[in-house]
C-alpha atoms as a PDB file:
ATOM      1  CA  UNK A   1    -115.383   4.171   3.663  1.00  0.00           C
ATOM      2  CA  UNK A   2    -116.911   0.745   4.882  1.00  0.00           C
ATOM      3  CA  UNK A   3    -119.953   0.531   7.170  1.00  0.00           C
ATOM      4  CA  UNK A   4    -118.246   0.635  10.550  1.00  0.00           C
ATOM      5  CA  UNK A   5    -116.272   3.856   9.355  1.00  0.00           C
ATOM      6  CA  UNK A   6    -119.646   5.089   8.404  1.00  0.00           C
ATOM      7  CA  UNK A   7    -121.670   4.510  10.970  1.00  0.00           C
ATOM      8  CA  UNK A   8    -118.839   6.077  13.234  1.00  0.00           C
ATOM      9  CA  UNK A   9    -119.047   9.449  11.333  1.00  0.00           C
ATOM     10  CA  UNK A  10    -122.997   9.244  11.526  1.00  0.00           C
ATOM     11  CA  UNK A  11    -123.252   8.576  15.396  1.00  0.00           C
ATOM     12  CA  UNK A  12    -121.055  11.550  16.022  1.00  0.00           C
ATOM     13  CA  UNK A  13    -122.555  13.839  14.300  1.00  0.00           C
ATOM     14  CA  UNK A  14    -126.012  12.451  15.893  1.00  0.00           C
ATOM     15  CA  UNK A  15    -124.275  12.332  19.222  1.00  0.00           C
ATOM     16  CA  UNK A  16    -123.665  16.459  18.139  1.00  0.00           C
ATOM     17  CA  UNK A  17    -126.182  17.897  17.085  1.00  0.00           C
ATOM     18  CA  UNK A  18    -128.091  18.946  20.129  1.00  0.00           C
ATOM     19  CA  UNK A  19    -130.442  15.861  20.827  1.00  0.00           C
ATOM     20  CA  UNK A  20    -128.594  15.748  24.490  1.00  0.00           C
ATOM     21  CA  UNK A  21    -129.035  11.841  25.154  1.00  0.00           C
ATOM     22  CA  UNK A  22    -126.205  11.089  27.703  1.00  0.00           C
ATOM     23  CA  UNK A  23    -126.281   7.350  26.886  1.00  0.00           C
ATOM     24  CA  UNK A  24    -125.243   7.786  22.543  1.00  0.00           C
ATOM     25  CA  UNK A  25    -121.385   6.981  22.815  1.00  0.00           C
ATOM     26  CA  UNK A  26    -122.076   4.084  24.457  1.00  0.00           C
ATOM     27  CA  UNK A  27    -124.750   3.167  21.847  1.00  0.00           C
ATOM     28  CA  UNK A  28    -122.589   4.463  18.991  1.00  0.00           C
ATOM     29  CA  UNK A  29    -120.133   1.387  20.217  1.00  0.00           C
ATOM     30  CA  UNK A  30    -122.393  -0.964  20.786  1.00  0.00           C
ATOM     31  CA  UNK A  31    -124.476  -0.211  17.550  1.00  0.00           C
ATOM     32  CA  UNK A  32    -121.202   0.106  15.613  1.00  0.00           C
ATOM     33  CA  UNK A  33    -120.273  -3.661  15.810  1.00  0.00           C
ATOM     34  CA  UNK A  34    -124.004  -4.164  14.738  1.00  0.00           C
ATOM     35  CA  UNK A  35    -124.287  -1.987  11.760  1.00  0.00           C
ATOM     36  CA  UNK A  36    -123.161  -5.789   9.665  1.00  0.00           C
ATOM     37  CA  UNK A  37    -125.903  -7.552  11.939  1.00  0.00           C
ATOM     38  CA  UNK A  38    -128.950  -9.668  10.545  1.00  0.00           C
ATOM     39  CA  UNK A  39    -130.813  -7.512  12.613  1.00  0.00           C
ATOM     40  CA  UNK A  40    -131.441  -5.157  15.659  1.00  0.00           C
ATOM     41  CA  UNK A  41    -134.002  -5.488  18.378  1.00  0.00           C
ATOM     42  CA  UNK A  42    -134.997  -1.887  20.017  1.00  0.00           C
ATOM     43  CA  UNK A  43    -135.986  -2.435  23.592  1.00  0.00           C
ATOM     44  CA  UNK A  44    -137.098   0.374  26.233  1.00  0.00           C
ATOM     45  CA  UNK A  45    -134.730  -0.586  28.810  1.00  0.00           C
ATOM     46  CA  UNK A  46    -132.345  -3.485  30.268  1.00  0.00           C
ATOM     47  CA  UNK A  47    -135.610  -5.839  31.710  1.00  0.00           C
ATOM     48  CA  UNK A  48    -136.901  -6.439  28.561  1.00  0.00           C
ATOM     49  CA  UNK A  49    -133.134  -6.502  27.033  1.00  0.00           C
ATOM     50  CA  UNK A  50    -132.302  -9.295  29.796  1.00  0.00           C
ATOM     51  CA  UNK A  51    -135.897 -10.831  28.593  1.00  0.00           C
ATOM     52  CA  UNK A  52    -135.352 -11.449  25.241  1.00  0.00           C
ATOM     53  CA  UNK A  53    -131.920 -12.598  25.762  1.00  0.00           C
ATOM     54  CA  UNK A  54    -132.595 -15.629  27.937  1.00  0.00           C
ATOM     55  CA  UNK A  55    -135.774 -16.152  26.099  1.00  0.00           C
ATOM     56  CA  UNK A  56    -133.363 -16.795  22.890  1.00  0.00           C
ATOM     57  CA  UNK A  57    -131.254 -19.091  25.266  1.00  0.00           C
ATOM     58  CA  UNK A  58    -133.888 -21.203  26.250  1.00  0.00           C
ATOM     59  CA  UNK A  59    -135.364 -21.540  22.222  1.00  0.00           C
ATOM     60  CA  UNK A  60    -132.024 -22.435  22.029  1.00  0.00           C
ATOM     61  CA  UNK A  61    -130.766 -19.823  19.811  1.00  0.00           C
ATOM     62  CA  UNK A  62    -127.195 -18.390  19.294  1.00  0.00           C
ATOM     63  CA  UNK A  63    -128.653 -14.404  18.742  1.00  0.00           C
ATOM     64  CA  UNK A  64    -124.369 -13.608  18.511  1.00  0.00           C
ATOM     65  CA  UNK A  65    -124.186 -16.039  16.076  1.00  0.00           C
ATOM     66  CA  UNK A  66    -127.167 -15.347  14.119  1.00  0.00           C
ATOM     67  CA  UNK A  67    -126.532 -11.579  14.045  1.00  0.00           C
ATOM     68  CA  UNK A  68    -128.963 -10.352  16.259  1.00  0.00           C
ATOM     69  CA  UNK A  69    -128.239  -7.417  18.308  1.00  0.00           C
ATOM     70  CA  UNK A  70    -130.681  -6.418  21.265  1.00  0.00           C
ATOM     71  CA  UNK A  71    -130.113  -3.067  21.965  1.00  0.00           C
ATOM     72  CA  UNK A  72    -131.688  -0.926  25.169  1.00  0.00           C
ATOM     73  CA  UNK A  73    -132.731   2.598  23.751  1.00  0.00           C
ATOM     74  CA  UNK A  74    -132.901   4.559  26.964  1.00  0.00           C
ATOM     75  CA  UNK A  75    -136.815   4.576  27.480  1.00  0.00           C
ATOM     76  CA  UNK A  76    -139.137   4.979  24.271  1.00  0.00           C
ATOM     77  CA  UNK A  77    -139.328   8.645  23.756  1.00  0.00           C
ATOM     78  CA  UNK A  78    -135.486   8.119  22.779  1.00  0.00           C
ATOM     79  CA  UNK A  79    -136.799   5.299  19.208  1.00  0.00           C
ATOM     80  CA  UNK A  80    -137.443   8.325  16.886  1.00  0.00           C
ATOM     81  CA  UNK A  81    -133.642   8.960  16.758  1.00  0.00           C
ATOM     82  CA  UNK A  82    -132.794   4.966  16.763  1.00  0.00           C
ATOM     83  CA  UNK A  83    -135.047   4.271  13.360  1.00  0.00           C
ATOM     84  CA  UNK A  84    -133.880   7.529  11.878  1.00  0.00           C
ATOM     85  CA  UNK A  85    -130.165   5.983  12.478  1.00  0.00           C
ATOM     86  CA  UNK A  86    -130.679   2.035  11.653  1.00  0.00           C
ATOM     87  CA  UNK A  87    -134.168   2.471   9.740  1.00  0.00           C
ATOM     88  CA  UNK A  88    -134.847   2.749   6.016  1.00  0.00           C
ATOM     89  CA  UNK A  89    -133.381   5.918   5.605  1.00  0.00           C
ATOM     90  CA  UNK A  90    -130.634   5.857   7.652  1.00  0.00           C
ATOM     91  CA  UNK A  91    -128.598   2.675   7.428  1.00  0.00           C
ATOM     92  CA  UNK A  92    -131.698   0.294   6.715  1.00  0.00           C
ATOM     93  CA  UNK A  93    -131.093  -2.399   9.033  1.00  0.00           C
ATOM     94  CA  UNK A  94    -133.359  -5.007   9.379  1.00  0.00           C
ATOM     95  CA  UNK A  95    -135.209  -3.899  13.257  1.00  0.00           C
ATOM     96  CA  UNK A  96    -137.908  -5.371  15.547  1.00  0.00           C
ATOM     97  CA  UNK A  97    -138.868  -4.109  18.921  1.00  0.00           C
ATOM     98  CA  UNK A  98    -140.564  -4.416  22.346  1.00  0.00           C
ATOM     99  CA  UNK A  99    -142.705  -1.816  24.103  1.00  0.00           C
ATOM    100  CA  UNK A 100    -145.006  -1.260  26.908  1.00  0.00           C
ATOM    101  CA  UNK A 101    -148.600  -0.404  26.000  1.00  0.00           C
ATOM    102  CA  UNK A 102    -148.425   2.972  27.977  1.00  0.00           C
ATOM    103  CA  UNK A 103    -145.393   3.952  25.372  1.00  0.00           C
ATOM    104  CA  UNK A 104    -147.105   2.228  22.265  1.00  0.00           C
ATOM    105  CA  UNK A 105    -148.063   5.666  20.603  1.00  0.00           C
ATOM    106  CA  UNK A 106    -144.238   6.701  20.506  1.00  0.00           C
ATOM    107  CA  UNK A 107    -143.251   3.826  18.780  1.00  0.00           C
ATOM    108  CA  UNK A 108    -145.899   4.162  16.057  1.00  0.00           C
ATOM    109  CA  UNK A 109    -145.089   7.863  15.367  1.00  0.00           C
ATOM    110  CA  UNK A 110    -141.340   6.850  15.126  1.00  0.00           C
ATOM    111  CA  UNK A 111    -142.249   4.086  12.683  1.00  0.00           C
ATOM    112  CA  UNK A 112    -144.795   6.567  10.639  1.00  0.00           C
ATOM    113  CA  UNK A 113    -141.793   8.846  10.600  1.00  0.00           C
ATOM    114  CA  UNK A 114    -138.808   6.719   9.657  1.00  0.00           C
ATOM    115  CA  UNK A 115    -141.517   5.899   6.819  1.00  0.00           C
ATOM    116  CA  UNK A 116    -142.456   2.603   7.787  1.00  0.00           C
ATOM    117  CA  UNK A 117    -146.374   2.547   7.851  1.00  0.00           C
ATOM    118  CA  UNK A 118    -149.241   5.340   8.484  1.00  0.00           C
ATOM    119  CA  UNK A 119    -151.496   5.413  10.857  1.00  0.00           C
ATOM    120  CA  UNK A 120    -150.511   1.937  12.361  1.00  0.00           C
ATOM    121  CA  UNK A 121    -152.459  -0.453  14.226  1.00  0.00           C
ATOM    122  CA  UNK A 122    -151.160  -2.897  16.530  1.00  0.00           C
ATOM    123  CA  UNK A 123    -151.457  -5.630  14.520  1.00  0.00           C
ATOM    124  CA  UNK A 124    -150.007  -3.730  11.584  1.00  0.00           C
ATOM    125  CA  UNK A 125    -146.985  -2.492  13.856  1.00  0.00           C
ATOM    126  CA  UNK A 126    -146.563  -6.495  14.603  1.00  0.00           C
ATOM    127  CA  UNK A 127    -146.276  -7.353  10.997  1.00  0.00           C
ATOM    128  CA  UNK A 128    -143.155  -4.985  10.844  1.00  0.00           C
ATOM    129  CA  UNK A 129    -141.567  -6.515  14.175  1.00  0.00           C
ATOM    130  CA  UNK A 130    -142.815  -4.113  16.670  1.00  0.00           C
ATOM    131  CA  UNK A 131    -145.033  -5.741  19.709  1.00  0.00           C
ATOM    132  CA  UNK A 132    -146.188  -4.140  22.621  1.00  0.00           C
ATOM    133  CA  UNK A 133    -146.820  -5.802  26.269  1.00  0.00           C
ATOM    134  CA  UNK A 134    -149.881  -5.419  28.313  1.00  0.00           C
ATOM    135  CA  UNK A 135    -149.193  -3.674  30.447  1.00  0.00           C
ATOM    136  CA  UNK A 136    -145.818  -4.230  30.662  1.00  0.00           C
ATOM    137  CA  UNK A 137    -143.213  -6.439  30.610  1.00  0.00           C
ATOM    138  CA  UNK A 138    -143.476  -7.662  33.998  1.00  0.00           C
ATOM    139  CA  UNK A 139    -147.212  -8.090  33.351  1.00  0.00           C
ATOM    140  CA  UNK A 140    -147.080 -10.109  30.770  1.00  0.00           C
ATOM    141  CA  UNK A 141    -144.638 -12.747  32.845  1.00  0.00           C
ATOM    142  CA  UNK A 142    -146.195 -12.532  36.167  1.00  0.00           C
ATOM    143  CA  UNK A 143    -149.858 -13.620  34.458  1.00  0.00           C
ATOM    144  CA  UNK A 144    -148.213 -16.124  31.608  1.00  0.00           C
ATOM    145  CA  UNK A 145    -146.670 -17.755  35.247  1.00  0.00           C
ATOM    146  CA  UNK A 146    -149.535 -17.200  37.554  1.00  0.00           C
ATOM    147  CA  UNK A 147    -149.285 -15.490  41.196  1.00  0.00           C
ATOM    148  CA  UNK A 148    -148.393 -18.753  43.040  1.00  0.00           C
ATOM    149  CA  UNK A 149    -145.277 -19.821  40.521  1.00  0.00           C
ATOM    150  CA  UNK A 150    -144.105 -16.283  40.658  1.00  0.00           C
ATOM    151  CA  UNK A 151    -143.945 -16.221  44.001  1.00  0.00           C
ATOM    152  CA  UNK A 152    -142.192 -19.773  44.471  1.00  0.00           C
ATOM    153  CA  UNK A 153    -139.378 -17.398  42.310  1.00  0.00           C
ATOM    154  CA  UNK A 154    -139.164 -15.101  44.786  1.00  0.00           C
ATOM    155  CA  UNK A 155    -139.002 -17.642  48.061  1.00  0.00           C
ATOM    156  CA  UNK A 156    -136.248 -19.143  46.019  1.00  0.00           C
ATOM    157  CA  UNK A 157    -134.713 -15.424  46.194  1.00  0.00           C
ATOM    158  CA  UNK A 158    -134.654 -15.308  49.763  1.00  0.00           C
ATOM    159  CA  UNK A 159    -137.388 -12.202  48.991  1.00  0.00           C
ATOM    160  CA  UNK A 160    -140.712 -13.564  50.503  1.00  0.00           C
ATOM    161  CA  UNK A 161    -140.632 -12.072  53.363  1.00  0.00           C
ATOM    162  CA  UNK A 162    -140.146  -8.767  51.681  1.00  0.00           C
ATOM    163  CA  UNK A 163    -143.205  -9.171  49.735  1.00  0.00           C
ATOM    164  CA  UNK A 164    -145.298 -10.202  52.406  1.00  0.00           C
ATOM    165  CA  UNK A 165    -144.304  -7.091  54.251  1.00  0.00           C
ATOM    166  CA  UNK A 166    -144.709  -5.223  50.599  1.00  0.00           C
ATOM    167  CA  UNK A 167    -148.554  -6.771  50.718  1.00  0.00           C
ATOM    168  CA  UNK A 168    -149.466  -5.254  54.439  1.00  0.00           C
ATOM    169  CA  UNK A 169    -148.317  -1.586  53.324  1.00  0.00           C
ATOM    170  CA  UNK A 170    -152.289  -0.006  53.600  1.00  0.00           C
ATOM    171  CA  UNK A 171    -151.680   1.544  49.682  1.00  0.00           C
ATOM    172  CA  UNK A 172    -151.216  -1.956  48.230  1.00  0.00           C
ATOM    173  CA  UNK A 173    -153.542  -4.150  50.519  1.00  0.00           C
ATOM    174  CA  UNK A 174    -155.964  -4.155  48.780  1.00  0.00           C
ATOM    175  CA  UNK A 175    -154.855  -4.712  45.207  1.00  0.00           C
ATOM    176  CA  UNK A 176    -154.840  -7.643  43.267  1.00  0.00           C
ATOM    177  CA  UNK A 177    -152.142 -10.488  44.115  1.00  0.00           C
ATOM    178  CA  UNK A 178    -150.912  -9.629  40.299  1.00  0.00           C
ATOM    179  CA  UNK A 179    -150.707  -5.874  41.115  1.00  0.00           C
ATOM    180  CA  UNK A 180    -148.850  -6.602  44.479  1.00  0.00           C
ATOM    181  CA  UNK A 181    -146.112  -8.928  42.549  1.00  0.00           C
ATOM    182  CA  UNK A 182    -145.764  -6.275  39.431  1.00  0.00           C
ATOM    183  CA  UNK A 183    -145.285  -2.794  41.633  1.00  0.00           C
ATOM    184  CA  UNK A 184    -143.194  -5.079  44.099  1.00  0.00           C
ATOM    185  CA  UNK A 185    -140.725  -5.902  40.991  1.00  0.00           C
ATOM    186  CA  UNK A 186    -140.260  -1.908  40.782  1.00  0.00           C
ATOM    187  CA  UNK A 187    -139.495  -1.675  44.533  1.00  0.00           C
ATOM    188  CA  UNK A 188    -135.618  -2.064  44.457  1.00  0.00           C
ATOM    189  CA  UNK A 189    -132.620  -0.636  41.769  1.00  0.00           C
ATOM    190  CA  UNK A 190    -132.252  -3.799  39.714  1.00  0.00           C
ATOM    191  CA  UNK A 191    -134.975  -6.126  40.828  1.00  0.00           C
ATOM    192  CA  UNK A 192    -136.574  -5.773  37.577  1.00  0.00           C
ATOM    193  CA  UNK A 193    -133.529  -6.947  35.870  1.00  0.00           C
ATOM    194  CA  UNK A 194    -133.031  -9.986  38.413  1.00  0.00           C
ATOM    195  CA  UNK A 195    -136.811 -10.997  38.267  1.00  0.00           C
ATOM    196  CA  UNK A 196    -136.969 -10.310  34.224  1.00  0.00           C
ATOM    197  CA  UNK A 197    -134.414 -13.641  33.652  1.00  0.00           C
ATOM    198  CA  UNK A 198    -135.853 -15.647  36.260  1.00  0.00           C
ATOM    199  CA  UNK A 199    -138.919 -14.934  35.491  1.00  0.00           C
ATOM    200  CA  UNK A 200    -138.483 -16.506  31.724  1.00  0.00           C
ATOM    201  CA  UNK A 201    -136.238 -19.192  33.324  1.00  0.00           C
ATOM    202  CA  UNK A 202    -139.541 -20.342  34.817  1.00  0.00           C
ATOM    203  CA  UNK A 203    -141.556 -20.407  32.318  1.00  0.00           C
ATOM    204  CA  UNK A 204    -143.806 -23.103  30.794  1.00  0.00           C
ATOM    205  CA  UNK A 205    -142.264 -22.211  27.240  1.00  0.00           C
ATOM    206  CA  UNK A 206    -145.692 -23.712  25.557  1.00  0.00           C
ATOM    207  CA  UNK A 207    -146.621 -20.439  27.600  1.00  0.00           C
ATOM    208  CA  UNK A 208    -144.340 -17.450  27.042  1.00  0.00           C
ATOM    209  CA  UNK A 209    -146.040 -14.083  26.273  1.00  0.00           C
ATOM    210  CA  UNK A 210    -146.959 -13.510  22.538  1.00  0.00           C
ATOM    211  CA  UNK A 211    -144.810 -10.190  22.305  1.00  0.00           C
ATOM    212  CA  UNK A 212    -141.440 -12.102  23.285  1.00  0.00           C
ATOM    213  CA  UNK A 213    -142.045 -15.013  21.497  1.00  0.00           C
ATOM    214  CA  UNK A 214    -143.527 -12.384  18.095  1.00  0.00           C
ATOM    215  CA  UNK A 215    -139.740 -10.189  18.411  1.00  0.00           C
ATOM    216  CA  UNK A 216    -137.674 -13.221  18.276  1.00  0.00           C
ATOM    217  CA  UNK A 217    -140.040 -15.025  15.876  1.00  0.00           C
ATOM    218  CA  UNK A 218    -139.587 -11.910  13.364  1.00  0.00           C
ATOM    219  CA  UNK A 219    -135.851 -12.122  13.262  1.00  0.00           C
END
């Protein structure tokens, strides 16, 4: 039985046995032509997948051709049963991965668990591949851009005016121009895709966010 044929068997009986995660035969297929990979990047959700991606395009790296698979797990609670799967005692891939800080403690248990470290640090967790945005993804572009540039991203959108009307709402007026532009990124299904690749294709890339530039660096 080769490794495809393998991993096939595996994911069904994961997809199975009662861990009810709607999303796992669509992983089992994508994961299945990534089992052979040079590596797999575990990502909360499609922003930071999106992220990374055109990041890679614009260090000018091939991830397809270098055998790097970004996969989006579903939101973090869900990276237990991922390293279990690809980890060192499943089908020991090599892995890296991006988190927010609010989910940082579920990654570190799943990496204690798949057997990977004990009682991790950050800086520890970074070492193996795993980095974690403050305070999020969209945090970590909007202040590696600054307020003004990320708003010349959204004129060019044809979405100024919706911010501006976004800024007056009295729950928002008075945060911070930052915390405005982050919670307005959330505001609309699929904005936070949109924004996460333009958002990279404007940056300075002497001044892209340590945790993107530490998950591609690691693989």
């Amino acid at each position: 039985m080769d490794e495809e044929q393998r991993f096939q068997r595996v994911a069904g009986e994961w997809a199975a046995d009662g861990r009810g995660i709607p999303q796992v035969a669509e992983w089992a297929e994508t994961l299945a032509g990534g089992v052979g990979s040079r590596a797999v990047v575990l990502v909360e959700g499609t922003s930071d997948q999106v992220a990374l991606g055109a990041l890679a395009e614009r260090r000018g790296r091939d991830l397809d051709a270098d055998g790097i698979l970004i996969v989006a797990i579903g939101g973090a609670t869900n990276i237990g049963h991922f390293l279990d799967l690809l980890g060192p005692q499943g089908f020991d891939v090599r892995l890296a991965g991006l988190c927010d800080v609010a989910e940082e403690g579920d990654f570190r248990r799943g990496l204690e668990r798949a057997g990977l470290g004990f009682n991790l640090a950050r800086a520890e967790m970074g070492s193996l591949g795993f980095f974690v945005c403050v305070a999020d993804l969209e945090d970590e572009l909007i202040r590696s851009l600054g307020a003004t540039s990320v708003e010349e991203v959204i004129d060019a959108q044809g979405e100024l005016g919706s911010f501006r009307i976004f800024q007056k709402q009295p729950e928002w007026r008075a945060r911070t121009h930052e915390e405005q532009l982050r919670r307005f990124m959330g505001t609309r299904s699929g904005r936070k895709i949109d924004y996460a690749r333009l958002l990279v294709g404007a940056l300075d890339l002497n001044q892209v966010p340590p945790p993107l530039d530490g998950v591609l660096a690691h693989v």
